[in-house]
N, C-alpha and C. Protein backbone atom coordinates (compact mmCIF):
# COMPACT_ATOMS: atom_id res chain seq x y z
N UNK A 1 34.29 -40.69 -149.52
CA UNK A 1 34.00 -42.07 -149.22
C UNK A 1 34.36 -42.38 -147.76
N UNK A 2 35.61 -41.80 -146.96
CA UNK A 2 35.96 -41.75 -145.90
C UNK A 2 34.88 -41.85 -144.71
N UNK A 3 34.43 -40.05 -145.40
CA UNK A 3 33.49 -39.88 -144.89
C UNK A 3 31.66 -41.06 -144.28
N UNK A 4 31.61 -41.49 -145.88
CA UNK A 4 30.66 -42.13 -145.85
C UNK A 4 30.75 -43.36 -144.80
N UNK A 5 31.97 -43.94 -144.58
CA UNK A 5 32.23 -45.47 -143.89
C UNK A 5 32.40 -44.88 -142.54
N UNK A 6 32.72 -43.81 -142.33
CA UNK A 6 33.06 -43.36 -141.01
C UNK A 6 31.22 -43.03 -139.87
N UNK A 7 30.24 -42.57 -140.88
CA UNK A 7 29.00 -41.89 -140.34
C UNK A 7 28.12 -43.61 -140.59
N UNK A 8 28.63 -44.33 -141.36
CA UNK A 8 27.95 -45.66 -141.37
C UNK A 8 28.24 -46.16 -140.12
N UNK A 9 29.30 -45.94 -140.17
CA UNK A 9 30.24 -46.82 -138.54
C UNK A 9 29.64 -46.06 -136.81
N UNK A 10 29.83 -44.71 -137.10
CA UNK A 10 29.05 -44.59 -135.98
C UNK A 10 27.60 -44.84 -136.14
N UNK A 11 26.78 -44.59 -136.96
CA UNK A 11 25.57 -44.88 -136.99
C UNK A 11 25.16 -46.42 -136.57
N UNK A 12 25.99 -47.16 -137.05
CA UNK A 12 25.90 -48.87 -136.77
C UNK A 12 25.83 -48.48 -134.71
N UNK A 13 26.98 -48.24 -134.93
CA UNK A 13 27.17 -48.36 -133.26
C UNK A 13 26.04 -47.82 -132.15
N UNK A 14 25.64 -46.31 -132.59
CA UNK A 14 24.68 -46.09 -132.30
C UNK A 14 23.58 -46.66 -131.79
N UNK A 15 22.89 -47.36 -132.98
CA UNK A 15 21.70 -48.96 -133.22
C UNK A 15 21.96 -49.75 -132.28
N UNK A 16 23.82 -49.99 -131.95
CA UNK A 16 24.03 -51.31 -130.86
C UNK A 16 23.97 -50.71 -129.65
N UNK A 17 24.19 -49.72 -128.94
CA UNK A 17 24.51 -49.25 -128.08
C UNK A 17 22.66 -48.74 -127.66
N UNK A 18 22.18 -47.86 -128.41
CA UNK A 18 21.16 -47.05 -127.27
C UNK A 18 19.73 -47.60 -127.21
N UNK A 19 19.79 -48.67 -127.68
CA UNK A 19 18.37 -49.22 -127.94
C UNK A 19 18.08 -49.76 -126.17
N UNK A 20 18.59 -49.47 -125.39
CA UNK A 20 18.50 -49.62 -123.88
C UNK A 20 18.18 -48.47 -123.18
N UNK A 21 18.44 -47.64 -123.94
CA UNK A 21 17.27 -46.20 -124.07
C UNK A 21 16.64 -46.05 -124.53
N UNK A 22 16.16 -46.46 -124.94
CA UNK A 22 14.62 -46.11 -125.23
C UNK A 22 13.54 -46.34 -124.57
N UNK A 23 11.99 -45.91 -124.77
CA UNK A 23 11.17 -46.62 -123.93
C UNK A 23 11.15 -47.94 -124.21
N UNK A 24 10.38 -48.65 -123.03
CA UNK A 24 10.34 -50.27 -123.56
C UNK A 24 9.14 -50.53 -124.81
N UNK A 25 8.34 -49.38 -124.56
CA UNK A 25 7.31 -49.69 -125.89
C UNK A 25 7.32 -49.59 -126.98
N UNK A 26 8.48 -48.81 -127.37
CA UNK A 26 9.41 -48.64 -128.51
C UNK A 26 9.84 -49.71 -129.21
N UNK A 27 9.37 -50.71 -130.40
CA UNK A 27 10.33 -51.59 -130.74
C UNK A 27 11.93 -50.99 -131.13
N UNK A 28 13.04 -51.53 -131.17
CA UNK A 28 13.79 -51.20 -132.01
C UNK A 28 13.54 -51.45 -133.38
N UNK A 29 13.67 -50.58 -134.41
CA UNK A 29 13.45 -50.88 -136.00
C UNK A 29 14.48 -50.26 -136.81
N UNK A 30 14.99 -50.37 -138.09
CA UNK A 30 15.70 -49.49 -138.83
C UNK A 30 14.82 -50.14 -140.20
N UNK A 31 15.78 -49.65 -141.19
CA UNK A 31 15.50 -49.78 -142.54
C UNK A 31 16.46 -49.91 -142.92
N UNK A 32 16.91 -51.14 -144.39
CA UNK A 32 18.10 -51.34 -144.63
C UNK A 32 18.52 -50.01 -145.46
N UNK A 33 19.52 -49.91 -145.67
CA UNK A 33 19.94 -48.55 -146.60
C UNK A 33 19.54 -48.81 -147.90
N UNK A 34 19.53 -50.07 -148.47
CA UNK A 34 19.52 -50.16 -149.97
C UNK A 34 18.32 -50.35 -150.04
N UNK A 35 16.99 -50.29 -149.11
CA UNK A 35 15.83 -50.19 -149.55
C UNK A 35 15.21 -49.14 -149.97
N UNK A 36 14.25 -49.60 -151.07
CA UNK A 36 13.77 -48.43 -152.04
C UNK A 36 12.96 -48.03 -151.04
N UNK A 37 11.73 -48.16 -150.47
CA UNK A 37 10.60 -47.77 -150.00
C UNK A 37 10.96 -48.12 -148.46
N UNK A 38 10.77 -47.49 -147.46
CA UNK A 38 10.81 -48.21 -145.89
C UNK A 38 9.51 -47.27 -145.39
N UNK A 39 8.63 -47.94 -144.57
CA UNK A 39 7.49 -47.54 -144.08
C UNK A 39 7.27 -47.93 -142.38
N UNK A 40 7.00 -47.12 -141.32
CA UNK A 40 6.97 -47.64 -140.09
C UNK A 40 5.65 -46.94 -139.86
N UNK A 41 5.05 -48.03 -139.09
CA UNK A 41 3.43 -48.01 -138.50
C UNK A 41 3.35 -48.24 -137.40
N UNK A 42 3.16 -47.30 -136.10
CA UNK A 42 2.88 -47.41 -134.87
C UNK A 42 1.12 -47.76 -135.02
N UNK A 43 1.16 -48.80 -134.18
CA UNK A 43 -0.36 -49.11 -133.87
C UNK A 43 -0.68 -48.27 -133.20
N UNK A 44 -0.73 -47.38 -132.58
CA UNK A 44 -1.94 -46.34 -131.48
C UNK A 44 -1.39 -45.02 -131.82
N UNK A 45 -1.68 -44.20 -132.27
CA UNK A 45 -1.59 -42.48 -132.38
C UNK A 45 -0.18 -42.44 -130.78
N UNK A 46 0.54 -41.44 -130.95
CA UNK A 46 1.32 -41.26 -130.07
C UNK A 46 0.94 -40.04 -129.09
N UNK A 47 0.95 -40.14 -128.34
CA UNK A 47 0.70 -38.95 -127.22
C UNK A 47 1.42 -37.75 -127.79
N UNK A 48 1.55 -36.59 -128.54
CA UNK A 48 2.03 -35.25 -128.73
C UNK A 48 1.16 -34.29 -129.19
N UNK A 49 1.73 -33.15 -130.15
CA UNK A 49 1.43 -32.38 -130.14
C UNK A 49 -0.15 -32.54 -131.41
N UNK A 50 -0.83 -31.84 -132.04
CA UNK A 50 -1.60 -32.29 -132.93
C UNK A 50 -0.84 -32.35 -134.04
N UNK A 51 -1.56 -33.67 -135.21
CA UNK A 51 -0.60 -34.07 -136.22
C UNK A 51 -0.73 -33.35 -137.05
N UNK A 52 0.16 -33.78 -137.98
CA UNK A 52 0.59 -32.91 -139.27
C UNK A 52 1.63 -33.92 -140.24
N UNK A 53 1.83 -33.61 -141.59
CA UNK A 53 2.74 -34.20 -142.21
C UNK A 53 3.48 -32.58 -142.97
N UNK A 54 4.96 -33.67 -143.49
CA UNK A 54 5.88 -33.05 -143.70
C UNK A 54 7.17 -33.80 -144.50
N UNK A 55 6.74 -33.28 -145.73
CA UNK A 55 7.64 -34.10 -147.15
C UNK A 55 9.40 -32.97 -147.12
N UNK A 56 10.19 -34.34 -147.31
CA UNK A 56 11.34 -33.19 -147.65
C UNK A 56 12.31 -34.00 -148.88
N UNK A 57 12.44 -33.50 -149.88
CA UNK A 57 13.46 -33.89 -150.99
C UNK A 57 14.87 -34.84 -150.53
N UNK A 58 15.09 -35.86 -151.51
CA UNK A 58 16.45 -36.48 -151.08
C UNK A 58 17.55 -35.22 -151.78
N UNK A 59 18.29 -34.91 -151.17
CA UNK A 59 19.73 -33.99 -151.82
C UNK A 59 20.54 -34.66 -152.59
N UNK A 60 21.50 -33.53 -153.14
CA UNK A 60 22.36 -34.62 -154.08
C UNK A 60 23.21 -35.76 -153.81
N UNK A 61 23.72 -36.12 -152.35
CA UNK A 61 23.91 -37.05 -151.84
C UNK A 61 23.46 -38.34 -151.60
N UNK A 62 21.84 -37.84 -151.98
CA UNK A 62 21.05 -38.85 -151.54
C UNK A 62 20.80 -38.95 -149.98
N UNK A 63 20.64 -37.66 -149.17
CA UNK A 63 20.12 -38.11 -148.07
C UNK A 63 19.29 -36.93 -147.81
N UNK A 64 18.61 -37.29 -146.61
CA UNK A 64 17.42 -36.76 -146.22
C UNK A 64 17.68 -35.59 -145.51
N UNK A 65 17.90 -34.35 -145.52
CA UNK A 65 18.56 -33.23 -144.75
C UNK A 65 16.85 -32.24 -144.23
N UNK A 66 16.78 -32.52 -142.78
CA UNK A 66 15.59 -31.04 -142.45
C UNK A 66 15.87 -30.39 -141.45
N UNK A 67 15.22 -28.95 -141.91
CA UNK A 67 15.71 -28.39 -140.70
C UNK A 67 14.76 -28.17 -139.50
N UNK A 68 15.24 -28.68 -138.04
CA UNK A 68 14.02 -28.68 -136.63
C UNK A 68 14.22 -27.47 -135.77
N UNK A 69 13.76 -27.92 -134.63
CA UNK A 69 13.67 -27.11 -133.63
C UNK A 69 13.80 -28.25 -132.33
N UNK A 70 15.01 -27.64 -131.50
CA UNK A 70 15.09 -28.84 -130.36
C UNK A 70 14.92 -27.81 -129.00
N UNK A 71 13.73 -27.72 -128.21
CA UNK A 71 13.64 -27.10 -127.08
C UNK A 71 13.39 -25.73 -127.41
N UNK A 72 13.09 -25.23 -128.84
CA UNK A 72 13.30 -24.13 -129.42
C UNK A 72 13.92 -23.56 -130.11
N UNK A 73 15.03 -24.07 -130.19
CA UNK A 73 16.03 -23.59 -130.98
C UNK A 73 16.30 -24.33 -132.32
N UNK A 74 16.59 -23.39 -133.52
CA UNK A 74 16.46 -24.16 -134.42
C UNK A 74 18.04 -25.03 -134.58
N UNK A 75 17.95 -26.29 -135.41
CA UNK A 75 18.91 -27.48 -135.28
C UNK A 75 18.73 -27.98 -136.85
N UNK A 76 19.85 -28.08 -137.35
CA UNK A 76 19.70 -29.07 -138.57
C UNK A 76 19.79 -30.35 -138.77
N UNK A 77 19.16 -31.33 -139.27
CA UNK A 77 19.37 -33.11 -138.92
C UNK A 77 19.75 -33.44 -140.10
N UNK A 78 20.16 -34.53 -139.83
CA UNK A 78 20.22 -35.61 -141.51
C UNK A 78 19.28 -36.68 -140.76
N UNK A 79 18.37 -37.48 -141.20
CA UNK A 79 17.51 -38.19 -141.06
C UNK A 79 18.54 -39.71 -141.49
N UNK A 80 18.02 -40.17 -140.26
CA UNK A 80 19.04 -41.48 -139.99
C UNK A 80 18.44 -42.62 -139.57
N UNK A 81 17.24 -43.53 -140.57
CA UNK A 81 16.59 -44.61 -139.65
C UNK A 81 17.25 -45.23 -139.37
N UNK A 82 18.93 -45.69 -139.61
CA UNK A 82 19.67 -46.89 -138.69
C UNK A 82 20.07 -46.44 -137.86
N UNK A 83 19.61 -44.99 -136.79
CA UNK A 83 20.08 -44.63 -135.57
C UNK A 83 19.19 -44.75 -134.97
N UNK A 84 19.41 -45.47 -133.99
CA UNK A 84 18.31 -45.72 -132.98
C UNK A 84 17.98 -44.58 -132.37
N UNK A 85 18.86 -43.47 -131.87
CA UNK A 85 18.44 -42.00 -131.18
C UNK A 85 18.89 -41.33 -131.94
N UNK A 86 18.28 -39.96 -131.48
CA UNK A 86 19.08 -38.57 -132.00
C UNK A 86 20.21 -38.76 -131.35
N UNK A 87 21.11 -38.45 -132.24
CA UNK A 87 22.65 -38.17 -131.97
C UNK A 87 22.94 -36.84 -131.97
N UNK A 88 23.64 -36.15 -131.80
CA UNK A 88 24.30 -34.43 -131.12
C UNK A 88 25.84 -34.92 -130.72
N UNK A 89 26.71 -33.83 -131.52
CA UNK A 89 27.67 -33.23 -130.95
C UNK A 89 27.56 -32.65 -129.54
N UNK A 90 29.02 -32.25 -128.85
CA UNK A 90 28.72 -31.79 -127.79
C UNK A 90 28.77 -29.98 -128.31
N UNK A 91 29.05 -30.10 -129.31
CA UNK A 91 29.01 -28.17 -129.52
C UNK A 91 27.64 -28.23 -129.99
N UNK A 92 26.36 -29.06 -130.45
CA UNK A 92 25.21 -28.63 -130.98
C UNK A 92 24.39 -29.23 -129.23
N UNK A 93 25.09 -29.84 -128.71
CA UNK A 93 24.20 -29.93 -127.15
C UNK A 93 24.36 -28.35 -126.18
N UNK A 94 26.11 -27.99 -126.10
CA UNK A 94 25.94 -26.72 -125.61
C UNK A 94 25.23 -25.80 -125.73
N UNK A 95 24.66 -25.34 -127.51
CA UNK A 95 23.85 -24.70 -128.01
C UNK A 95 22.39 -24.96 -127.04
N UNK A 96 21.91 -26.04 -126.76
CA UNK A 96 20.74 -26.39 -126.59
C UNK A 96 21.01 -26.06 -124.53
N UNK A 97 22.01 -26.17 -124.23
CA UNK A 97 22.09 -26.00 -122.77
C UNK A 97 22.62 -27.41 -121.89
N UNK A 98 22.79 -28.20 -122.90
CA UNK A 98 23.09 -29.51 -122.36
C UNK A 98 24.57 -29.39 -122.20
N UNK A 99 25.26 -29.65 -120.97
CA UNK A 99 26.41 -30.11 -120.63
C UNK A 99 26.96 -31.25 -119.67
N UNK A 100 26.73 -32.16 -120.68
CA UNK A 100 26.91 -33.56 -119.56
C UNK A 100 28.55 -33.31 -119.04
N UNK A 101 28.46 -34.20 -117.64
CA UNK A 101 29.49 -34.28 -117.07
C UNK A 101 30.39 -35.62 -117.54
N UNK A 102 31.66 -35.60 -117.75
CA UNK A 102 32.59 -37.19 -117.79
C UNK A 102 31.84 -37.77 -117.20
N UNK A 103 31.41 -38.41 -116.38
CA UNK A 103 30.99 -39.65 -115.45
C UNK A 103 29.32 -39.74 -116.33
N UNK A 104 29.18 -38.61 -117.08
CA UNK A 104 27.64 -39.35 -117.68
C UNK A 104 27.65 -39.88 -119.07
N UNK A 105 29.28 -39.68 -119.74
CA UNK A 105 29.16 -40.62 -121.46
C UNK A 105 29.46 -42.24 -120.39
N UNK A 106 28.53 -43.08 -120.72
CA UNK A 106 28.79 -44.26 -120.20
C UNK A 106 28.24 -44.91 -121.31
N UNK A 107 27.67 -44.70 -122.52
CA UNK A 107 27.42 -45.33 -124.00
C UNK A 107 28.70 -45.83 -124.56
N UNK A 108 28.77 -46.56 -124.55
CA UNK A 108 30.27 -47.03 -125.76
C UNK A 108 30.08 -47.29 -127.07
N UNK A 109 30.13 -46.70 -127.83
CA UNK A 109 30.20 -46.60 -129.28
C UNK A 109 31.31 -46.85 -129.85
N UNK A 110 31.42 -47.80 -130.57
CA UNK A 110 32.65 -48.09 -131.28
C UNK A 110 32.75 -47.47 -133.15
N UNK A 111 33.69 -47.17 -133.32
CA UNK A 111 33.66 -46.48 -134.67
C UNK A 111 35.21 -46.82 -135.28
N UNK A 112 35.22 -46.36 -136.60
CA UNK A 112 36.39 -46.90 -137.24
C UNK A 112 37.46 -45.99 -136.50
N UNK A 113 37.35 -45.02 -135.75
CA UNK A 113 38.83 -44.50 -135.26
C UNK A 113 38.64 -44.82 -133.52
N UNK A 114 37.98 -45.84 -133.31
CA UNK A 114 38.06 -46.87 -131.80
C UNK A 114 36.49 -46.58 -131.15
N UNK A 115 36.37 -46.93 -129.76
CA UNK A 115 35.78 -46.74 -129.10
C UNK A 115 35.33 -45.25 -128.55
N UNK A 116 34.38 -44.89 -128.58
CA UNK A 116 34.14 -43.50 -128.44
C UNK A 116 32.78 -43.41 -126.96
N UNK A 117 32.62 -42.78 -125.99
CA UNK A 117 31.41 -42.62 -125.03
C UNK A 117 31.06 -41.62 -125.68
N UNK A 118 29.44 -41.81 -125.30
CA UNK A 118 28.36 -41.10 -125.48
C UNK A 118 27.52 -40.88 -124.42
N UNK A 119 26.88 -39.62 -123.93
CA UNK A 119 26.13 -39.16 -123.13
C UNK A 119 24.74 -39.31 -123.48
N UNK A 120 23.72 -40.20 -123.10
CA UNK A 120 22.41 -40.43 -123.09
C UNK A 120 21.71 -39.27 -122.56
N UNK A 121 20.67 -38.74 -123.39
CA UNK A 121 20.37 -37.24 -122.91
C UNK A 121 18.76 -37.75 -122.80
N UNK A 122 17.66 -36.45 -123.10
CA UNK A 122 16.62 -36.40 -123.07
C UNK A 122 15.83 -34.90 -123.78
N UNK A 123 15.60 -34.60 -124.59
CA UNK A 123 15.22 -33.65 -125.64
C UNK A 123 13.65 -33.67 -124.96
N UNK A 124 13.43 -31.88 -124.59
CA UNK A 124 11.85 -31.92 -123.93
C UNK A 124 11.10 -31.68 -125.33
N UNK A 125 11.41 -31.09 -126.19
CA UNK A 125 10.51 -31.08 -127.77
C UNK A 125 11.46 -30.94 -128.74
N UNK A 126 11.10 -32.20 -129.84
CA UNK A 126 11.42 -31.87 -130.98
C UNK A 126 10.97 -31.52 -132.11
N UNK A 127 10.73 -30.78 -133.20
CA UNK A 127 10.11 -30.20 -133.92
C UNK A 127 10.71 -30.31 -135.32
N UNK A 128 9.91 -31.10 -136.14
CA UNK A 128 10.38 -30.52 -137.97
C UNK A 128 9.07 -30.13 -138.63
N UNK A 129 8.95 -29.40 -139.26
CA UNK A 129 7.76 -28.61 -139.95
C UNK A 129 7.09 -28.76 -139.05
N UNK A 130 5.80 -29.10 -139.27
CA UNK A 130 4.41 -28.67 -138.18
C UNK A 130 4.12 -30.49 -137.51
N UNK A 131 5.44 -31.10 -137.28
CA UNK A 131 5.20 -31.95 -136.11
C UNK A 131 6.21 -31.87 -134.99
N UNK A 132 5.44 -31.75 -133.64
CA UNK A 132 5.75 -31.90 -132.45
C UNK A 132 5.94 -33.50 -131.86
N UNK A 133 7.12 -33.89 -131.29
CA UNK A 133 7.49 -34.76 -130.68
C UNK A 133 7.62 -34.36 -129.28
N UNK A 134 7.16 -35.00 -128.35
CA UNK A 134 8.21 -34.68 -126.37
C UNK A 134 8.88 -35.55 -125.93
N UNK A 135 9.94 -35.46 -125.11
CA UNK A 135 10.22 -36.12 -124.69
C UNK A 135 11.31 -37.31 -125.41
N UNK A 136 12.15 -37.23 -125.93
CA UNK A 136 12.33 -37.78 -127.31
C UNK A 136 14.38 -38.01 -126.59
N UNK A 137 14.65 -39.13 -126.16
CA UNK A 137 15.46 -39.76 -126.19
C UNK A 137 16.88 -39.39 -127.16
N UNK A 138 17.83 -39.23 -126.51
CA UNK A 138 19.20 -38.74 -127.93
C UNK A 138 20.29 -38.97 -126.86
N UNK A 139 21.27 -38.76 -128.02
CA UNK A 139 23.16 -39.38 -127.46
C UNK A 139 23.82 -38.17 -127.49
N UNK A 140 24.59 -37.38 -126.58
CA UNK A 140 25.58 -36.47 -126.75
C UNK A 140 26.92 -37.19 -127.38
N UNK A 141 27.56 -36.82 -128.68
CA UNK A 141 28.96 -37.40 -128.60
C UNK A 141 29.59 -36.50 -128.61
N UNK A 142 31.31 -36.82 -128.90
CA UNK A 142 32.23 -36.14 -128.84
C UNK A 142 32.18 -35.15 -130.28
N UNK A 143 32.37 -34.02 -130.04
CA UNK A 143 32.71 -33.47 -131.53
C UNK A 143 33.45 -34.04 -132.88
N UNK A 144 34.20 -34.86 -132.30
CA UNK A 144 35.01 -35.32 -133.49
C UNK A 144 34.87 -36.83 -134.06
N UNK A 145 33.71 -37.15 -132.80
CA UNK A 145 33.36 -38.52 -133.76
C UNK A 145 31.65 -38.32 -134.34
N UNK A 146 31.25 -37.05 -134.58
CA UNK A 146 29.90 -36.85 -135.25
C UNK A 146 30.13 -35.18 -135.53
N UNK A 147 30.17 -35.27 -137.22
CA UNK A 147 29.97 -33.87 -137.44
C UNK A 147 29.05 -33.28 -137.91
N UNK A 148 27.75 -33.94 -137.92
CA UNK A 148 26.53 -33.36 -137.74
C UNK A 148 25.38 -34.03 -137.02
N UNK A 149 24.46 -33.50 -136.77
CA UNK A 149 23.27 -33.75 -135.81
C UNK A 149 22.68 -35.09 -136.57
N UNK A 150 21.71 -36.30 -136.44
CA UNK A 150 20.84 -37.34 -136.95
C UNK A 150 19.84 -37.48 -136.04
N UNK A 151 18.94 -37.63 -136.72
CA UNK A 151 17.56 -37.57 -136.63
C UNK A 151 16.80 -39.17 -136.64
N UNK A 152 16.78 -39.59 -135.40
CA UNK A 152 17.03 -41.38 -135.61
C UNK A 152 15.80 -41.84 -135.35
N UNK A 153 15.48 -43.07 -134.66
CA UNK A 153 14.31 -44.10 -134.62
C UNK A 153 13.59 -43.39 -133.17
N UNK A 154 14.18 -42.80 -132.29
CA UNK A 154 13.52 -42.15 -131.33
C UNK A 154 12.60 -41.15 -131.64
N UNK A 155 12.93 -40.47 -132.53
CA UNK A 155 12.02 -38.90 -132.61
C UNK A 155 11.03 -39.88 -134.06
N UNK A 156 11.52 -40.85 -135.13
CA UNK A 156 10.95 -41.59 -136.48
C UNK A 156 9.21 -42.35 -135.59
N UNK A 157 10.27 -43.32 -134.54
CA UNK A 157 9.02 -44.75 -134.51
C UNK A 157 7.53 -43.54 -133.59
N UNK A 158 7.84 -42.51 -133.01
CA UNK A 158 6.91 -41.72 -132.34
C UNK A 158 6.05 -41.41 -133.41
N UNK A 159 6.49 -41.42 -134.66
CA UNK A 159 5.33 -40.80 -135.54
C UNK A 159 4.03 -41.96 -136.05
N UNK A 160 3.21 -41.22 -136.63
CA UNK A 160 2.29 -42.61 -137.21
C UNK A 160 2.89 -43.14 -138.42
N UNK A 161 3.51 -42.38 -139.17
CA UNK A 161 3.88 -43.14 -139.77
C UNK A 161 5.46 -42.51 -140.67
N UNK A 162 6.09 -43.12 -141.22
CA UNK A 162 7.00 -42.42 -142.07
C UNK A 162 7.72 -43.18 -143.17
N UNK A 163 7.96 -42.72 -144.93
CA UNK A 163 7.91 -43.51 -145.90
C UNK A 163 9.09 -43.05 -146.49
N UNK A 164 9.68 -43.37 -147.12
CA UNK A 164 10.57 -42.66 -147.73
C UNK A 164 10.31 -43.97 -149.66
N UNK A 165 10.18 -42.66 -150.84
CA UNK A 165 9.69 -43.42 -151.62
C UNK A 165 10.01 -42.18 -153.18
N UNK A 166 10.58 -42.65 -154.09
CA UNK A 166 10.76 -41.48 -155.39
C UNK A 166 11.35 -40.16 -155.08
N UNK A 167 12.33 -40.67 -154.17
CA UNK A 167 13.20 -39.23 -153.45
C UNK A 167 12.50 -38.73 -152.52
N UNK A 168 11.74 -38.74 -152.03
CA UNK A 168 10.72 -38.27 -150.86
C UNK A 168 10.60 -38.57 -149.39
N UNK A 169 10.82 -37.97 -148.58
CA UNK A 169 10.69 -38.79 -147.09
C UNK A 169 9.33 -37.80 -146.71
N UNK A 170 8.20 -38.51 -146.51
CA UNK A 170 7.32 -38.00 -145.73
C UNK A 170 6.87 -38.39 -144.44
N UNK A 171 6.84 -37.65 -143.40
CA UNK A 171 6.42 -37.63 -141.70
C UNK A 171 4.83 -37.23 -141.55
N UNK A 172 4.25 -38.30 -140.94
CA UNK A 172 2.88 -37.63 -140.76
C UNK A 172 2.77 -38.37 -139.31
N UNK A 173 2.42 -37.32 -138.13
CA UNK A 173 1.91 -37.92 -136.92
C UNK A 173 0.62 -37.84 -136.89
């Protein structure tokens, strides 16, 4: 349960903090948690790779777990529509080649064990099953205030569409 209030808490913060990253054409959006069905509809096809869809089972937790590819390398997410960006550890950014400097976490994220910075990055492709995202907006944090990767409204609102509905989250660009 710890757990659970702790990844709510950064995730909240997240939502407050990076929505000033994003593009401006980007609305900000989430989905409440206790909704059964959440559906997002970009009006115009998004500039990437050619589309495709891609269904993945809720786990016994009840959350959405897939596994991507960030720049190539493969990455595991939990699918997070109340995060406005992809979020990353700094040990799953090293992996990828990213090493922000102190002077670049200037995100302030607040969480139940205080205030935490975050490094505003930039992901050149992201990938889950056979859809391609570019260019795709994300937060470096500290290791110990995110212990796994999320998969947020940056890499979500790019798609045409995405539902989550009878345990099911499906992605179709």
């Amino acid at each position: 349960m710890r757990n659970f209030v702790f990844y709510a808490l950064i995730i909240l913060a997240v939502a407050l903090i990076a929505p000033r990253f994003l593009n401006s054409k980007v609305a900000p959006a989430s989905a409440p948690a206790a909704a059964k069905v959440a559906t997002f509809e970009q009006s115009s096809r998004p500039q990437n790779s050619s589309g495709g869809t891609f269904t993945v089972r809720r786990d016994a937790r009840g959350h959405f777990k897939v596994e991507g590819r960030v720049d190539g390398r493969r990455m595991d997410f939990m699918v997070d529509t109340g995060a406005t960006v992809i979020a990353i550890p700094e040990r799953e950014a090293a992996r990828l080649g990213i090493h922000p400097a102190r002077r670049e976490y200037t995100a302030q994220i607040s969480t139940a064990n205080g205030t935490i910075l975050a490094a505003p990055t930039q992901l050149a492709m992201v990938e889950v099953g056979n859809i391609t995202v570019r260019n795709v907006r994300a937060v470096v944090m500290p290791d110990a205030a995110l212990s796994e990767n999320l998969l947020g409204m940056s890499f979500l609102s790019r798609l045409r569409k995405f539902e989550m509905a009878d345990g099911r989250l499906l992605l179709e660009q």
